[in-house]
C-alpha atoms as a PDB file:
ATOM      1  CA  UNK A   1      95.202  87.057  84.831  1.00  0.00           C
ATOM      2  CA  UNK A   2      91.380  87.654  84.218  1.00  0.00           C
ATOM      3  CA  UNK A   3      90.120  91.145  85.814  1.00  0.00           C
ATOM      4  CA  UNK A   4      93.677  92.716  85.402  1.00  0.00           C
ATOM      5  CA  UNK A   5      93.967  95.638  83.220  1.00  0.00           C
ATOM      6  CA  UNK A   6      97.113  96.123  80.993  1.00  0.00           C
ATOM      7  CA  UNK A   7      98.587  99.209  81.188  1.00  0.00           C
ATOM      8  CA  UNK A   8     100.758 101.491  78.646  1.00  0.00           C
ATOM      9  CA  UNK A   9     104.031 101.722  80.063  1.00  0.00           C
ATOM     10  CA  UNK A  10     103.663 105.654  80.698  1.00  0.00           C
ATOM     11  CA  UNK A  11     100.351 105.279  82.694  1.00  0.00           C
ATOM     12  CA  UNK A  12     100.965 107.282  85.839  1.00  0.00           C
ATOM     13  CA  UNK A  13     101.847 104.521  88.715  1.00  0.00           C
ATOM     14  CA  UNK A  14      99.475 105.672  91.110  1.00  0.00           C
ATOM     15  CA  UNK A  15      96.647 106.180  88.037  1.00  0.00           C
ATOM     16  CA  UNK A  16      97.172 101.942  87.607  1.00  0.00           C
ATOM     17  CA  UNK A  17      94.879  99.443  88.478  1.00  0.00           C
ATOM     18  CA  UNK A  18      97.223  96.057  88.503  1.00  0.00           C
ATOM     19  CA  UNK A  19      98.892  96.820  91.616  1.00  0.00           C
ATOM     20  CA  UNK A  20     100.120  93.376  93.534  1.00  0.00           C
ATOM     21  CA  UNK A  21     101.187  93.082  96.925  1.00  0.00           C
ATOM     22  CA  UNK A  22     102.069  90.611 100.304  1.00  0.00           C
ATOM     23  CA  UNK A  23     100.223  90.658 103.574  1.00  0.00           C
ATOM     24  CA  UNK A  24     102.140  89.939 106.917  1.00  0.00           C
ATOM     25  CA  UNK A  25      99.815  89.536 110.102  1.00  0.00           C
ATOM     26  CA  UNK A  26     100.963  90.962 113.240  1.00  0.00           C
ATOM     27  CA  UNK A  27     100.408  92.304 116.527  1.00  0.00           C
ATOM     28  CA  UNK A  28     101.081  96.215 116.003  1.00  0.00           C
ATOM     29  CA  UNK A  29     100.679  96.444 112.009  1.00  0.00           C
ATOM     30  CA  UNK A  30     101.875 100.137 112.213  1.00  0.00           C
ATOM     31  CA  UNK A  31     105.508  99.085 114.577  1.00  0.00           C
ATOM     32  CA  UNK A  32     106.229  96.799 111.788  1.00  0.00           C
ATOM     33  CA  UNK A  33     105.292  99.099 108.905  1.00  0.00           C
ATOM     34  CA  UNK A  34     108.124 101.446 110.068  1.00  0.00           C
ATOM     35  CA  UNK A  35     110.635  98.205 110.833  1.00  0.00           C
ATOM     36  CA  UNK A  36     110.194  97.956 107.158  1.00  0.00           C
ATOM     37  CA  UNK A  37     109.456 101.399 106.139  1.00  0.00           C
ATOM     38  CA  UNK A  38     113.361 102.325 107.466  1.00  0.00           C
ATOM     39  CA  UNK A  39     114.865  98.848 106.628  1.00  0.00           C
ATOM     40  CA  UNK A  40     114.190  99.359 102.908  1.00  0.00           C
ATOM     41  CA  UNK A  41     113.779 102.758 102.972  1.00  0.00           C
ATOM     42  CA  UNK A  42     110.141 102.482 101.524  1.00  0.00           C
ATOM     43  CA  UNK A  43     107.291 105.176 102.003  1.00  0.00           C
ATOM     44  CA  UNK A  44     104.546 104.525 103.878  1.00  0.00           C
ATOM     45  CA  UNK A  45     101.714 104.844 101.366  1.00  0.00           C
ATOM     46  CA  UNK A  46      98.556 103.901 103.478  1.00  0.00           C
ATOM     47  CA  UNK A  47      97.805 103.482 107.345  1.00  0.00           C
ATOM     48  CA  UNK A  48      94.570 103.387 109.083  1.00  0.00           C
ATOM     49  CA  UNK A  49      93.516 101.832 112.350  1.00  0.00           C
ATOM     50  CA  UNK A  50      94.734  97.644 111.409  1.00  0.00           C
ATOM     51  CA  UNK A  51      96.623  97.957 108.508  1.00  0.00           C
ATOM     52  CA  UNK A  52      99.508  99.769 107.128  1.00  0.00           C
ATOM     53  CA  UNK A  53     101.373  99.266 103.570  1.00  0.00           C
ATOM     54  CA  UNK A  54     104.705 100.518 101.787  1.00  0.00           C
ATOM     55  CA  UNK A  55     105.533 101.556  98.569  1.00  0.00           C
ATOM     56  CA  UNK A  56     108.830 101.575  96.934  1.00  0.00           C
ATOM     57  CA  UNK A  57     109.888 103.915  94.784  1.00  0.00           C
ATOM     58  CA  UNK A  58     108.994 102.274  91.739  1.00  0.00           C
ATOM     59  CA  UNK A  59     106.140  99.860  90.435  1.00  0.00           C
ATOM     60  CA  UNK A  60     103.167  98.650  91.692  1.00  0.00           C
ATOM     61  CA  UNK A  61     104.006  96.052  94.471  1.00  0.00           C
ATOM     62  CA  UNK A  62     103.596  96.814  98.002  1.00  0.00           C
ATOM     63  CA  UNK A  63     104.322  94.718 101.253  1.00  0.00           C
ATOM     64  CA  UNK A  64     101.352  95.734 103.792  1.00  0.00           C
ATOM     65  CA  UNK A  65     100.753  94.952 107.514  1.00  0.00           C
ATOM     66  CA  UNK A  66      97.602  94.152 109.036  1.00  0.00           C
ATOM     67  CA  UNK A  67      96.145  93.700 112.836  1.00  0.00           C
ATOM     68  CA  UNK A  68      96.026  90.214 114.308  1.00  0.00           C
ATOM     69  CA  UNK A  69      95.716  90.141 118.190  1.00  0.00           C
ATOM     70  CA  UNK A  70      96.176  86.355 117.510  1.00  0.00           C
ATOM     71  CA  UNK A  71      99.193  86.306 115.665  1.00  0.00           C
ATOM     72  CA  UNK A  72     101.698  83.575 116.288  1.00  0.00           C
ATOM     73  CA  UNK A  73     105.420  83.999 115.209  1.00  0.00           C
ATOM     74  CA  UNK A  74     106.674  81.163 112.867  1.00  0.00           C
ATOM     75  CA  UNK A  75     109.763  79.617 114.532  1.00  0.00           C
ATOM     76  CA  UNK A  76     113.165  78.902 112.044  1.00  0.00           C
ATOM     77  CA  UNK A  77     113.666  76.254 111.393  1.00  0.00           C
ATOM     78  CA  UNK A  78     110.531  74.375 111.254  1.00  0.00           C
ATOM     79  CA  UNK A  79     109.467  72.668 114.699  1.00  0.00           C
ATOM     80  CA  UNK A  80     106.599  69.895 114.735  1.00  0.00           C
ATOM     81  CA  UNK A  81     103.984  71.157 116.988  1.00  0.00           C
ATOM     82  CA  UNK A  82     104.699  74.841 116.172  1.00  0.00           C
ATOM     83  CA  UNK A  83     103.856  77.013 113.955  1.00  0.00           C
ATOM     84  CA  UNK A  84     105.773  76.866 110.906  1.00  0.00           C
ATOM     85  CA  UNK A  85     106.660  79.117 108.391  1.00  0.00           C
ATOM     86  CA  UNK A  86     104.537  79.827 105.230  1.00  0.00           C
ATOM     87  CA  UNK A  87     106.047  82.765 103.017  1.00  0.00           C
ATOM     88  CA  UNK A  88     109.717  84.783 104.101  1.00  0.00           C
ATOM     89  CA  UNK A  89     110.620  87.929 102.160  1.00  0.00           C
ATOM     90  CA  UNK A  90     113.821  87.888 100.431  1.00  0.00           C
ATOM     91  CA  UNK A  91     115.983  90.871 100.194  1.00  0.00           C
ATOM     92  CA  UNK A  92     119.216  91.205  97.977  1.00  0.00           C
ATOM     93  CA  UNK A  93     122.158  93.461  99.323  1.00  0.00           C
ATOM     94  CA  UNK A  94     125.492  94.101  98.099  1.00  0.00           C
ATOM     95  CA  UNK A  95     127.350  94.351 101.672  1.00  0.00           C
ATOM     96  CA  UNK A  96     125.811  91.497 103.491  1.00  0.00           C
ATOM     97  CA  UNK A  97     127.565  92.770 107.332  1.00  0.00           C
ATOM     98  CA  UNK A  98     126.248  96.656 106.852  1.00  0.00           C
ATOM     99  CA  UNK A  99     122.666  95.394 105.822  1.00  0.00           C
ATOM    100  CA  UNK A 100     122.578  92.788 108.740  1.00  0.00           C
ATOM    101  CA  UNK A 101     124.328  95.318 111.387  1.00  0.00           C
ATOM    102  CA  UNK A 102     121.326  98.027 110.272  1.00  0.00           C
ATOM    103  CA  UNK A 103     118.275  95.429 110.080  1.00  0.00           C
ATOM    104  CA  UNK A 104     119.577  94.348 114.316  1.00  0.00           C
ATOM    105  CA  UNK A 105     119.626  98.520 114.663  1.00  0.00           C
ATOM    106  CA  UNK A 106     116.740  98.594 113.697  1.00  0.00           C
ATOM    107  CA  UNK A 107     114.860  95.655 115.896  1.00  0.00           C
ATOM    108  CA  UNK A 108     115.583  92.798 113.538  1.00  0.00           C
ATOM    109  CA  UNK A 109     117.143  89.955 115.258  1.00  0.00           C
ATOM    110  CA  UNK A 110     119.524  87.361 113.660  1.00  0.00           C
ATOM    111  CA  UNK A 111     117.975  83.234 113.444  1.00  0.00           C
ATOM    112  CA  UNK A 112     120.383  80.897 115.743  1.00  0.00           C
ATOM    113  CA  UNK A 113     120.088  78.628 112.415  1.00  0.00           C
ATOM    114  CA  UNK A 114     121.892  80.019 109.089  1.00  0.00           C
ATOM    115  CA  UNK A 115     121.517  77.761 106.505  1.00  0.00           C
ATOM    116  CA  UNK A 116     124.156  79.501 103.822  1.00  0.00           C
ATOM    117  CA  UNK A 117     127.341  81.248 104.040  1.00  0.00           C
ATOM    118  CA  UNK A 118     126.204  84.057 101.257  1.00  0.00           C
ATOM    119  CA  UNK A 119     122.451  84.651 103.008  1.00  0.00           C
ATOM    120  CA  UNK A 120     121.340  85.771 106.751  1.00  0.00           C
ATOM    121  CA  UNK A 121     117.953  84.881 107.925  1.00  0.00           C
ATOM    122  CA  UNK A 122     117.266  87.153 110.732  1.00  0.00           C
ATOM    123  CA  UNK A 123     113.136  87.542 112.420  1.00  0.00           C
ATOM    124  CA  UNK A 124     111.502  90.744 111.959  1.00  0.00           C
ATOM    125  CA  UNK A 125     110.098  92.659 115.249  1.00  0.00           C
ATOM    126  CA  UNK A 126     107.024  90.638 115.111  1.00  0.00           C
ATOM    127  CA  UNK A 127     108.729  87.366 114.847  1.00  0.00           C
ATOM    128  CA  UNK A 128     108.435  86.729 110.815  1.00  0.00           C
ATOM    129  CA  UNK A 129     111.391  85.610 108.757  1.00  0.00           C
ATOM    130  CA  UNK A 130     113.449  87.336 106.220  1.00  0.00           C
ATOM    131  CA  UNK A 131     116.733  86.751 104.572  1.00  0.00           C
ATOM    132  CA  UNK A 132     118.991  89.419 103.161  1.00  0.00           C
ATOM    133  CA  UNK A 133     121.329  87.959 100.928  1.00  0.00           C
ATOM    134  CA  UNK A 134     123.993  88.742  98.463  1.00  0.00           C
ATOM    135  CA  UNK A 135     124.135  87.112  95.153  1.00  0.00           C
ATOM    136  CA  UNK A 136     126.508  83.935  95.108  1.00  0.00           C
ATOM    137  CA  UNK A 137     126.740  84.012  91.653  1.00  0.00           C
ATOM    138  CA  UNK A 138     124.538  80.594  91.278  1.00  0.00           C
ATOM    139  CA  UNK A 139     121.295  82.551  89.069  1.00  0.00           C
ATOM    140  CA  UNK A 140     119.534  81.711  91.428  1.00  0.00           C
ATOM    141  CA  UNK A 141     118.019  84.155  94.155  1.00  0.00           C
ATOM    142  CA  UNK A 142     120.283  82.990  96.888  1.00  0.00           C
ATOM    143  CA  UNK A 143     118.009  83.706  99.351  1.00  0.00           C
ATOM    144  CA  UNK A 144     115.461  80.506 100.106  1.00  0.00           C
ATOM    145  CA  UNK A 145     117.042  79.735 103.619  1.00  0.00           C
ATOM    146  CA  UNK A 146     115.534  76.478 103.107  1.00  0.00           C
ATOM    147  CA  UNK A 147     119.143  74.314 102.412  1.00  0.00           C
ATOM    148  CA  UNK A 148     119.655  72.366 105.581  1.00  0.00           C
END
């Protein structure tokens, strides 16, 4: 991409400049930050007063939160009239019950629809989908939730 800078793989990660990331809206950016921040068990790098992001360990992605007093949940599965779903994170596990059991301990709760035998959509505290999955050996990520 133009504007990007290419980096020699032993740049320090926090001395890069190419770092890429997703935005969720929600109510309470800083609640869902730490949904996430234990869930993955991903430091939370930055947090002012409407907007909070995490870091994993490695690399220079970063899933960040930000304030919207107007946010509307998506509903799963899609609804006409509502307000349907345009991005869901994808997470890969090896033990599909323990991850599931911890993301409910932690707030998540589990979709009534499950599309797959192999992935678990569950909704986030602020109403946004994600699926943990495990791999079922396809190449594929195994994790769309969109096969209905």
């Amino acid at each position: 991409m133009h504007g990007r800078p290419r980096h020699d793989p032993g740049t320090p990660r926090m001395a890069r400049h190419d770092w890429w990331g997703v935005v969720l809206e929600a109510p309470d950016p800083h609640a869902l930050a730490r949904f996430y921040s234990e869930l993955l068990g991903w430091e939370i790098a930055k947090e002012d007063a409407d907007e909070a992001a995490l870091t994993p360990p490695e690399g220079v992605a970063y899933l960040a939160f930000q304030r919207a007093d107007d946010y509307v949940p998506p509903v799963w599965p899609a609804r006409e009239g509502a307000q349907r779903i345009t991005m869901h994170l994808d997470f890969e596990v090896t033990d599909l019950r323990a991850a599931v059991a911890h993301a409910l301990h932690l707030g998540a709760r589990e979709a009534d629809h499950q599309p797959q035998d192999n992935v678990r959509v569950l909704l986030d505290p602020a109403g946004h989908p994600f699926c943990l999955y495990v791999d079922g050996g396809d190449g594929g990520d195994g994790g769309d939730g969109e096969d209905e």
